[in-house]
N, C-alpha and C. Protein backbone atom coordinates (compact mmCIF):
# COMPACT_ATOMS: atom_id res chain seq x y z
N UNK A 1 0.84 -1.19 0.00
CA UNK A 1 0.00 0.00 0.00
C UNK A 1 0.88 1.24 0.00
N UNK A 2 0.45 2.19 -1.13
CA UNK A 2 1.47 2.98 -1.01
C UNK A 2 0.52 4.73 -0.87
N UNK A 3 1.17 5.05 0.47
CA UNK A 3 0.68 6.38 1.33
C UNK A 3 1.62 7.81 1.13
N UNK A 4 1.37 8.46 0.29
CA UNK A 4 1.60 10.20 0.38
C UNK A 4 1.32 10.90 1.57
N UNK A 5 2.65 11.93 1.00
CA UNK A 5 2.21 12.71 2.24
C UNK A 5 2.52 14.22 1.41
N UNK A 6 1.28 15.50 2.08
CA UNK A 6 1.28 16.14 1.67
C UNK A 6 2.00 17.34 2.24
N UNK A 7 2.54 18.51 1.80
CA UNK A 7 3.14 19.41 2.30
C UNK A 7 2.53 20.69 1.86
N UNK A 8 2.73 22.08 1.79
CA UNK A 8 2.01 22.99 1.06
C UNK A 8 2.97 24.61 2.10
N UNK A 9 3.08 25.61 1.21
CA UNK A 9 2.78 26.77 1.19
C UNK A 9 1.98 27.60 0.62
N UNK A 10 1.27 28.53 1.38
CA UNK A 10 0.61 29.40 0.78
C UNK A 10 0.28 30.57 0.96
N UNK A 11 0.63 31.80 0.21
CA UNK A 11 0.65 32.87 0.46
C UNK A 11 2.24 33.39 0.81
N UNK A 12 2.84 32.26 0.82
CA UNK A 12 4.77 32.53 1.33
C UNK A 12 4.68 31.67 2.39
N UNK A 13 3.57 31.16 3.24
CA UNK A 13 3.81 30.82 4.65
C UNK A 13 3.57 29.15 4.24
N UNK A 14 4.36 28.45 5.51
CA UNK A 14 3.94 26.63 5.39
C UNK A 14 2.84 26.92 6.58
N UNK A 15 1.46 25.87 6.24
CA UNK A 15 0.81 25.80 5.90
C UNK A 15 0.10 24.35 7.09
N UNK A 16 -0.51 23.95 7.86
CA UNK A 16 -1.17 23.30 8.47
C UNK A 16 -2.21 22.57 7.78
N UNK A 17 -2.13 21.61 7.26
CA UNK A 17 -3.54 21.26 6.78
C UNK A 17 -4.06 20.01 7.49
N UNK A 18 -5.64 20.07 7.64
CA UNK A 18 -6.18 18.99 8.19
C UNK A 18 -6.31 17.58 7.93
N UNK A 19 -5.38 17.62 6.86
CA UNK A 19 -5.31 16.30 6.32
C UNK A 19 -4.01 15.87 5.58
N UNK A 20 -3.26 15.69 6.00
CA UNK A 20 -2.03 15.55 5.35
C UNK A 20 -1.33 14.07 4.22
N UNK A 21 -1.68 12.79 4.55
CA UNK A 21 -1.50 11.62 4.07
C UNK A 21 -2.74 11.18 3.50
N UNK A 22 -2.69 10.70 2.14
CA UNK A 22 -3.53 10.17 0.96
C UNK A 22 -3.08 8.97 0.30
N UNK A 23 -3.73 8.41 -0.30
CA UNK A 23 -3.83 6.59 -0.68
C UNK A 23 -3.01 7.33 -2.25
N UNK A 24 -3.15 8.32 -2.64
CA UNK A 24 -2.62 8.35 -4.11
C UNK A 24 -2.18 10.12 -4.77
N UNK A 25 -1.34 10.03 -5.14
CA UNK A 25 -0.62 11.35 -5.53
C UNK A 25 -1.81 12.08 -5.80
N UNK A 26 -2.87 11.88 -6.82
CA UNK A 26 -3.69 12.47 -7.11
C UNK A 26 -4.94 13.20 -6.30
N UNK A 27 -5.04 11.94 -5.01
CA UNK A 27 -5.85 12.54 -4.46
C UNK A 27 -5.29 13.63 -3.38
N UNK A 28 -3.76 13.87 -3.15
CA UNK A 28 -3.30 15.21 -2.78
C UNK A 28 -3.47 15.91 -3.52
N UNK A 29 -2.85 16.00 -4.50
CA UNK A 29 -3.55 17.04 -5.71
C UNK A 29 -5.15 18.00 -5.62
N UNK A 30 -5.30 16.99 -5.68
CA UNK A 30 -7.06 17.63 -5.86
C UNK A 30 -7.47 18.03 -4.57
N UNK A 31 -6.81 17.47 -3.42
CA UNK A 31 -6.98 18.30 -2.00
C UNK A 31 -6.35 19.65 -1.82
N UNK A 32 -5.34 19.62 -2.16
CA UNK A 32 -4.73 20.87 -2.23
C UNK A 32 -5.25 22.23 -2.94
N UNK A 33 -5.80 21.54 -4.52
CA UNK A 33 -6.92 22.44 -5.15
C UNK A 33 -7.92 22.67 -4.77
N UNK A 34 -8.89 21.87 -3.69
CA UNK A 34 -9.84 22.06 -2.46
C UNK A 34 -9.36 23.21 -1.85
N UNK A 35 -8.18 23.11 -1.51
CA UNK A 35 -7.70 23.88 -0.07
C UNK A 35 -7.91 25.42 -0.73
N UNK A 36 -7.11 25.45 -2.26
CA UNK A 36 -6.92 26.93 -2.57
C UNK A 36 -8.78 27.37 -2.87
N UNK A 37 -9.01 26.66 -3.11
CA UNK A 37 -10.51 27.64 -3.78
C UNK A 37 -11.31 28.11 -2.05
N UNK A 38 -10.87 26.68 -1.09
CA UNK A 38 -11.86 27.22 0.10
C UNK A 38 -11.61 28.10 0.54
N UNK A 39 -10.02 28.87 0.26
CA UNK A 39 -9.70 29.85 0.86
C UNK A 39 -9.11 31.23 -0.47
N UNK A 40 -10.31 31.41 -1.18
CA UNK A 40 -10.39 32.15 -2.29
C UNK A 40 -9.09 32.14 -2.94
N UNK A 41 -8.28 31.50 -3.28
CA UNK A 41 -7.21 31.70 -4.49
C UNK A 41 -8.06 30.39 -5.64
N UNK A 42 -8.46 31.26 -6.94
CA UNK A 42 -9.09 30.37 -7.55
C UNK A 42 -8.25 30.58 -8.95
N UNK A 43 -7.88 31.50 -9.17
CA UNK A 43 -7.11 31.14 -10.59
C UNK A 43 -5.71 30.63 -10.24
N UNK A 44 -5.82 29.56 -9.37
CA UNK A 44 -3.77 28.79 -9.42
C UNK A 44 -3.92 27.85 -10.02
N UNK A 45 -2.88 27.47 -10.73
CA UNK A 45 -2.75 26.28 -12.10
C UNK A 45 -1.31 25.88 -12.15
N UNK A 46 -0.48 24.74 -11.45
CA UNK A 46 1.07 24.92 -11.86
C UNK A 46 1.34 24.74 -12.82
N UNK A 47 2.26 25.39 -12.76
CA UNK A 47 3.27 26.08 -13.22
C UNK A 47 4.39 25.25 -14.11
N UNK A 48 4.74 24.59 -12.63
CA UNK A 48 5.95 23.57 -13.01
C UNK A 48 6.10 22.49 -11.99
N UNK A 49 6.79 21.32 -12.48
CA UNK A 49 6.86 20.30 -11.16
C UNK A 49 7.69 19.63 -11.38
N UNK A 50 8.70 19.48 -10.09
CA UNK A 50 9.98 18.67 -10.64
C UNK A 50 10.30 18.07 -9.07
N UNK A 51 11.33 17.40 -9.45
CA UNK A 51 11.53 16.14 -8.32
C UNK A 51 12.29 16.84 -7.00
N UNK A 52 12.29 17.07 -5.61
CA UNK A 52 12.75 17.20 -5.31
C UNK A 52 14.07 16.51 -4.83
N UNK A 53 15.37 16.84 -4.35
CA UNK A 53 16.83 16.08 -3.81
C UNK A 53 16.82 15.09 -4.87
N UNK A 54 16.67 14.82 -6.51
CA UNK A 54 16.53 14.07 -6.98
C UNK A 54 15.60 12.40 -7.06
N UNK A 55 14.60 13.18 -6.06
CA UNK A 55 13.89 11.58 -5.87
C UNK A 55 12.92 11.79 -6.71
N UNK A 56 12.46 10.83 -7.64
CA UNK A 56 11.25 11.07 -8.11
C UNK A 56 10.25 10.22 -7.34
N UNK A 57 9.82 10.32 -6.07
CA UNK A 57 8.83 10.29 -5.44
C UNK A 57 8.40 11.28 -4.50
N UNK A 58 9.47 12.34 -4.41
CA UNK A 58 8.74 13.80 -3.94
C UNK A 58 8.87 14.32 -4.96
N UNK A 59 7.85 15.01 -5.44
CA UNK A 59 7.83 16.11 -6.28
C UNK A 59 7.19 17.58 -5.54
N UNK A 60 7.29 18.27 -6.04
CA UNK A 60 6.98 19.70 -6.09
C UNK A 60 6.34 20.61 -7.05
N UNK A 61 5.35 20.73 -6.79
CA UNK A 61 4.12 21.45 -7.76
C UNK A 61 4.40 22.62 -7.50
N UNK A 62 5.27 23.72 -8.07
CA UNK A 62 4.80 24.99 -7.76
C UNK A 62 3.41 26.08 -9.15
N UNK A 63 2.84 26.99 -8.30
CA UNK A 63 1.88 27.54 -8.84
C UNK A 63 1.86 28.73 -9.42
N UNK A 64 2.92 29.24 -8.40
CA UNK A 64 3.32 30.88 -8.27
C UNK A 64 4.55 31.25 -7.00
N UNK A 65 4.62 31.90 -6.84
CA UNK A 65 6.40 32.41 -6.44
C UNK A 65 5.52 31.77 -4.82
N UNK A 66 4.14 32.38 -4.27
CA UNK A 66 3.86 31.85 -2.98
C UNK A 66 2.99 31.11 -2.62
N UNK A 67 2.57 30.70 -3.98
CA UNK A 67 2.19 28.59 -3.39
C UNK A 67 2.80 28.01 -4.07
N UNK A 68 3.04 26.76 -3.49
CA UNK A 68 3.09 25.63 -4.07
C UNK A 68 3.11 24.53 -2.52
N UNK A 69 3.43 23.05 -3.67
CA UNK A 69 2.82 22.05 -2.76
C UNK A 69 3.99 20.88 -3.11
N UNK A 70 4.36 20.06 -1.88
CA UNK A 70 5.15 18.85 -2.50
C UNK A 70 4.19 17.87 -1.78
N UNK A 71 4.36 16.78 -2.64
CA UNK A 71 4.26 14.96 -2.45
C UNK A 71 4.90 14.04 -2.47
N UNK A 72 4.87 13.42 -1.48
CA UNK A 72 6.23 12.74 -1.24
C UNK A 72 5.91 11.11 -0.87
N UNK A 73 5.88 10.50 -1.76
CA UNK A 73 5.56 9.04 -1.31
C UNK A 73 6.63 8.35 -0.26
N UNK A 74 6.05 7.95 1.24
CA UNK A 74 6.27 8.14 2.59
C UNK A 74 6.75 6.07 2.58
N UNK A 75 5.73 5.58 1.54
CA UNK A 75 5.57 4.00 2.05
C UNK A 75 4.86 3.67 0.34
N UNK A 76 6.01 2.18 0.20
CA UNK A 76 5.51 1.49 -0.90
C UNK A 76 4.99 0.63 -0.41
């Protein structure tokens, strides 16, 4: 079973969220796009996304200079 974990800035600041670990990259994704609309940022779309420390199981979604979001598969 393999468990993500989510990370996030927003606005410049890191970021608390009520839910941090997901069954699948995607469904961080689409939580994170939850997160921005509940808290009125509605036109963010990344940007770019690349691996972080060379792992390609964290990546890094950024959106704009003060969000973005990484995922980081925690457990295969």
């Amino acid at each position: 079973m393999k468990i993500y974990k989510l990370d996030a800035i927003v606005d410049g600041n890191s970021v608390n969220l009520k839910r941090n670990y997901f069954a699948s990259r995607n469904d961080a994704i689409n939580y994170m796009f939850q997160y921005y609309k509940k808290h009125y940022l509605y036109n963010l779309a990344v940007e770019e996304e690349y691996p972080v420390n060379s792992d390609k199981h964290c990546v890094e979604y950024v959106c704009d200079y003060y969000n973005r979001f990484t995922v980081s598969r925690i457990a295969a």
